[in-house]
Protein backbone atom coordinates (compact mmCIF):
# COMPACT_ATOMS: atom_id res chain seq x y z
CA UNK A 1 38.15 80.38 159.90
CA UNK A 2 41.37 79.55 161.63
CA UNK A 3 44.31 78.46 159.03
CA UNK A 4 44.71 74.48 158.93
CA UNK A 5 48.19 73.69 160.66
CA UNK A 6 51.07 74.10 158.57
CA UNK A 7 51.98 70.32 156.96
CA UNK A 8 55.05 69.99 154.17
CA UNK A 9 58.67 71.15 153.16
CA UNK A 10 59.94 73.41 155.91
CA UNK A 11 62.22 74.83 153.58
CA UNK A 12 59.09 75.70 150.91
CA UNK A 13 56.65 76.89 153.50
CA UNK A 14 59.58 79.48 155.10
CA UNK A 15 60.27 81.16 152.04
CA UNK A 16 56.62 81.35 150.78
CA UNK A 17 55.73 82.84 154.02
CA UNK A 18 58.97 85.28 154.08
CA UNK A 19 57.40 86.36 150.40
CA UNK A 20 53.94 86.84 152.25
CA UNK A 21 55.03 88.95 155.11
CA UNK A 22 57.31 91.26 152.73
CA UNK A 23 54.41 92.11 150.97
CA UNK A 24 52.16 93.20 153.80
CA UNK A 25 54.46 95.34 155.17
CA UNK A 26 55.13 96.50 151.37
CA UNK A 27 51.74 96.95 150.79
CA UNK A 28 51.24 98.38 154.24
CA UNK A 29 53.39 101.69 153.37
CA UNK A 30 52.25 101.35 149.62
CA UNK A 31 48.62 102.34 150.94
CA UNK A 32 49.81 105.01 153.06
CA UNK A 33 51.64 106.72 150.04
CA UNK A 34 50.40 105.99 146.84
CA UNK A 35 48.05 108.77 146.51
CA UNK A 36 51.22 111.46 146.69
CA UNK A 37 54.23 108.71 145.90
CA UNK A 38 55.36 108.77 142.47
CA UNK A 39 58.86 109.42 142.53
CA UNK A 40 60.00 112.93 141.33
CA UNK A 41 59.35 112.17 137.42
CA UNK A 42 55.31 110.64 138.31
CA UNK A 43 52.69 113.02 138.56
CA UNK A 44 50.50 113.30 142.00
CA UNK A 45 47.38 111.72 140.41
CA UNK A 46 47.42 108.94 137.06
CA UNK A 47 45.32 109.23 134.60
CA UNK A 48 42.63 107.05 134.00
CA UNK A 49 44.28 106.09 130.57
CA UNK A 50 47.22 105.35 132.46
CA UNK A 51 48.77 102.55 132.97
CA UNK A 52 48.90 102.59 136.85
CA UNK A 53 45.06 103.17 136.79
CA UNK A 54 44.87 100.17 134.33
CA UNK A 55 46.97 97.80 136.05
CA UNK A 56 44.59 98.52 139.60
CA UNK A 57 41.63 98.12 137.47
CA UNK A 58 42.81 94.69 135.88
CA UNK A 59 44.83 93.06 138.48
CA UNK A 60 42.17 93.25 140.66
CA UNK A 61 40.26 91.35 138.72
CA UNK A 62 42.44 88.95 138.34
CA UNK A 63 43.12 88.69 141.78
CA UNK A 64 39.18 88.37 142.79
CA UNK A 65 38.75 84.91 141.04
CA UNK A 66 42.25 83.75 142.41
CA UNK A 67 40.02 84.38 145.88
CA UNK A 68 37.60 82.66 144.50
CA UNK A 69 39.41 79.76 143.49
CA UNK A 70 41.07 79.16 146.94
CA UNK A 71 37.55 79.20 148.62
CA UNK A 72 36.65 77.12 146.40
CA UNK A 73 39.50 74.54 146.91
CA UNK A 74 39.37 74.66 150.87
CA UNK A 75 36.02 73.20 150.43
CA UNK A 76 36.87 70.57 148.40
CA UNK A 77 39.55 68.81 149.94
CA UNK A 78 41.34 68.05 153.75
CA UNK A 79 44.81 67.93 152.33
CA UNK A 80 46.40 70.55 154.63
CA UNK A 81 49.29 71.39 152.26
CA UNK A 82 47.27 72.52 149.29
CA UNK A 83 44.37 74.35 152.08
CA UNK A 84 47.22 75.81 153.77
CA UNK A 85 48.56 77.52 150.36
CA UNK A 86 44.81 78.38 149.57
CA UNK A 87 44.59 80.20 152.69
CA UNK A 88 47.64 82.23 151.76
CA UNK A 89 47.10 83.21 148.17
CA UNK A 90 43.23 84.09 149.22
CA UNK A 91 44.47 86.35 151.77
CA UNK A 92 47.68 88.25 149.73
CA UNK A 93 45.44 88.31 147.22
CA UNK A 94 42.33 89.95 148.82
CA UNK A 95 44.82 92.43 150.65
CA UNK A 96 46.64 93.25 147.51
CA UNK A 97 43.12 93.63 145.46
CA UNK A 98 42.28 95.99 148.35
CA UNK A 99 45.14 98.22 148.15
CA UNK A 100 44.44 98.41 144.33
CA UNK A 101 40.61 99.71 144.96
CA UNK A 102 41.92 102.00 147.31
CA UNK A 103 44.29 103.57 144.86
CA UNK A 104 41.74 103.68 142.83
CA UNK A 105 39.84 105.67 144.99
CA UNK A 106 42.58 108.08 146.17
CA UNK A 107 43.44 109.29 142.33
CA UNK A 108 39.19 109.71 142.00
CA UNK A 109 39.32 106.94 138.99
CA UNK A 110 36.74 104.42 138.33
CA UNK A 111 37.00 101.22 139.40
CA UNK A 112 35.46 99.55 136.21
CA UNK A 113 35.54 101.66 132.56
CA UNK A 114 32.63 100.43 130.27
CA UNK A 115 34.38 99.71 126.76
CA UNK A 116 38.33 99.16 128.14
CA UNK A 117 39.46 96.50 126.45
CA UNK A 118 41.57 94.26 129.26
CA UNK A 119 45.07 94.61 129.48
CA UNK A 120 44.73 97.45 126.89
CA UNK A 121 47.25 99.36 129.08
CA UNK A 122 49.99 97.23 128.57
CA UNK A 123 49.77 97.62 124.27
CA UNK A 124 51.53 99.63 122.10
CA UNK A 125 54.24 100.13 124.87
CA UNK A 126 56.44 97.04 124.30
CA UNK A 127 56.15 96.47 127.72
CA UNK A 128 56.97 92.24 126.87
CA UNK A 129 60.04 92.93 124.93
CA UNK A 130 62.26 95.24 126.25
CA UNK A 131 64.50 92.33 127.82
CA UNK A 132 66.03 92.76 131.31
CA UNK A 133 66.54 96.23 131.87
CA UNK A 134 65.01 95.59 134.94
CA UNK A 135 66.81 92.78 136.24
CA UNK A 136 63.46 90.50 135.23
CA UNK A 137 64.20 88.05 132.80
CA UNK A 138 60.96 87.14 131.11
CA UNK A 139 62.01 83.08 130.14
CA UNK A 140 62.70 81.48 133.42
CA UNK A 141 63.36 78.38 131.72
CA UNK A 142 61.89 76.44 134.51
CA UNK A 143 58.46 76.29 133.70
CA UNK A 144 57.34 78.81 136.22
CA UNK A 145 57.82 82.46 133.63
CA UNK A 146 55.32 83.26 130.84
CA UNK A 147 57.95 83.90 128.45
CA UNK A 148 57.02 86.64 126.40
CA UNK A 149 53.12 85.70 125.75
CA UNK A 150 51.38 88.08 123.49
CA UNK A 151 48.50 89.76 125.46
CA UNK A 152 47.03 91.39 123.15
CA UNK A 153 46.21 88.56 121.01
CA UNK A 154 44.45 87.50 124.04
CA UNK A 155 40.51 87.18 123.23
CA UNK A 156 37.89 87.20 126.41
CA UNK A 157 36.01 84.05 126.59
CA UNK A 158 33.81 82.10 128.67
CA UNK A 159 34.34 84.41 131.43
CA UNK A 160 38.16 84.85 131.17
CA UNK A 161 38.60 87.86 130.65
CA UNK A 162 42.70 88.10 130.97
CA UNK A 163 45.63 86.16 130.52
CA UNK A 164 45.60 82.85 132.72
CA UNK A 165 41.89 83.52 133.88
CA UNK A 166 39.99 80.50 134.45
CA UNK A 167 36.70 79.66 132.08
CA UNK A 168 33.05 79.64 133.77
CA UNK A 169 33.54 75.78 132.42
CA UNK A 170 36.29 75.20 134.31
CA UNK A 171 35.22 77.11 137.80
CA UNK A 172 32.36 75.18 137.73
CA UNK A 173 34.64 71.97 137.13
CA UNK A 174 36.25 72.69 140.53
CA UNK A 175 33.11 73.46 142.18
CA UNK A 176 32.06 69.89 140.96
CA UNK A 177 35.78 67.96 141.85
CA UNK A 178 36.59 66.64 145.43
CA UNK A 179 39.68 65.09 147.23
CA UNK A 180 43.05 64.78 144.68
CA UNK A 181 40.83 65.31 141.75
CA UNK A 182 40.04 69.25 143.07
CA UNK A 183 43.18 69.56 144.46
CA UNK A 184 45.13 68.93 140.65
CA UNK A 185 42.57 70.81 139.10
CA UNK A 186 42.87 73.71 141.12
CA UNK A 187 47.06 73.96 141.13
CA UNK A 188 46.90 73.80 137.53
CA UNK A 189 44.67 76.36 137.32
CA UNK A 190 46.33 78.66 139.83
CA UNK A 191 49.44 77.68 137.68
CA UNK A 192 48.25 79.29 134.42
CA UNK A 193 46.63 82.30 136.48
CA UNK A 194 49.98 82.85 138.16
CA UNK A 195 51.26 82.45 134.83
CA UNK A 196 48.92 85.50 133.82
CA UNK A 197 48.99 87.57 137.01
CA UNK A 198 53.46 87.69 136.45
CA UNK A 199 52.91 88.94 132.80
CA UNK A 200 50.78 91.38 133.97
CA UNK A 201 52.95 92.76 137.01
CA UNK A 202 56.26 92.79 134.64
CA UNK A 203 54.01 94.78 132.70
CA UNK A 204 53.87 97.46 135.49
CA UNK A 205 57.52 97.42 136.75
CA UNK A 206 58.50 98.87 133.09
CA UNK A 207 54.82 101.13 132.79
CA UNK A 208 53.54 102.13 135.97
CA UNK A 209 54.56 105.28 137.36
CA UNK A 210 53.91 105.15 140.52
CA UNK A 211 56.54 104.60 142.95
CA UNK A 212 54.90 102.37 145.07
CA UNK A 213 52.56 100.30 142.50
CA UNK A 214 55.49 99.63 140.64
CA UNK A 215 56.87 98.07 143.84
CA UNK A 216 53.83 96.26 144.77
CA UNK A 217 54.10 94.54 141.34
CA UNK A 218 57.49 94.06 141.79
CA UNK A 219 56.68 91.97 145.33
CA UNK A 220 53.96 90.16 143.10
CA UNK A 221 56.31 88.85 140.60
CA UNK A 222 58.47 87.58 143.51
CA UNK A 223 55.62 85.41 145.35
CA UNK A 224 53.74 84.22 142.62
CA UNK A 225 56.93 83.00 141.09
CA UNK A 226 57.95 81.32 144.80
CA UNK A 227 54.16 79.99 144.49
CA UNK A 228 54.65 78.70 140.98
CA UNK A 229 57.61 76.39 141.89
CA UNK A 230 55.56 75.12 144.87
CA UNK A 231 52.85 74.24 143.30
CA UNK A 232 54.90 72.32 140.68
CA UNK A 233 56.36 70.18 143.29
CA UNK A 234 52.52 69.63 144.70
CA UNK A 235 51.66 68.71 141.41
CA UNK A 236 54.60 66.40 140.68
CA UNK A 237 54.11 64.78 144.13
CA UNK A 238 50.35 64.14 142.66
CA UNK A 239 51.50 62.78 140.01
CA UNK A 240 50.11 65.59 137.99
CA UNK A 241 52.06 68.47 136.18
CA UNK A 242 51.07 72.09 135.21
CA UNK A 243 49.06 72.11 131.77
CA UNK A 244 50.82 73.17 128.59
């Protein structure tokens, strides 16, 4: 299905798509070199303990029912705007959830580990609280940053099984919706699973170590954040905001 035609703030749509193309040719080299890439500290091949393997395994979870959500969405309404960022995050984030199985495959780890808690990768590491060592600050301050969240006080539920994950209750609520009603619905979801996705990806910049996961999730952080200021202004010109 060809992409609706591009409707909105020139300025918003350049730099979202600038974040988009950076990644594919990011992710394009990440593929090529992940299974031997880990900088001269990383060994060849994670472990499945690891937190490289656990990140893949997670993220591209989370990243399936962001797919699923933007299908979903494109149904529902004609607004070009909010189709035209569906289109994008389904495709980075199918892409991205491909290059993730296919690391997967190179290291010869399972996709799926019966009895992993989620996120279980990122505990017992500090991985929220080590500041900005990085140059990430954690609190944007500006509503788009999850701030520190504690994951692992995160319980499964309803079919979410991470941080930011939509509810079976509320997928099916966007199924249902149509027009401005699906459209609100489904930024404020993609809000809190952006929300979700960052945490998890500032995770991997301070565990992962592989070179080039580490600067896929790096490239994450940037466009989800670049998406989560969009879709504040699509909510706000909606009359909506994000959820609290």
């Amino acid at each position: 299905m060809d992409p609706p035609r591009r409707r909105g703030t020139p300025t918003q749509w350049a730099a979202l798509t600038a974040v988009v193309l950076a990644l594919v040719f990011a992710g394009t080299a990440a593929v090529a070199s992940a299974g031997r890439d880990g900088g001269s500290a990383a060994p060849a091949t994670p472990s499945s303990e690891s937190a490289d393997a656990g990140f893949a395994r997670d993220m591209a979870v989370h990243h399936q029912q962001a797919v699923e959500m933007s299908f979903l969405v494109r149904d529902s309404t004609d607004d070009e705007e909010v189709r035209r960022l569906a289109y994008d995050i389904a495709n980075t984030q199918a892409n991205q959830r491909g290059m993730m199985l296919g690391w997967l495959d190179l290291w010869g780890l399972p996709k799926l580990e019966a009895g992993k808690e989620p996120m279980a990768w990122m505990s017992g590491a500090d991985a929220m609280d080590k500041g900005s060592d990085d140059g990430m600050d954690m609190d944007h301050g500006d509503g788009t940053g999850h701030g520190g969240t504690d994951h692992g006080a995160y319980e499964p539920h309803d079919g979410s099984l991470m941080a930011g994950m939509a509810t079976r209750t509320e997928l099916d609520r966007l199924r249902d919706a149509r027009g401005e009603r699906a459209e609100i619905l489904y930024l404020q979801l993609m809000t809190d699973h952006h929300k979700g996705g960052v945490e998890m990806a500032q995770g991997c910049v301070r565990l992962c170590e592989v070179g080039t996961e580490k600067a896929l999730a790096k490239g994450m952080v940037a466009a989800q954040e670049s998406e989560l200021r969009l879709m504040a202004d699509l909510l706000k010109a909606r009359g909506a905001k994000p959820r609290a």
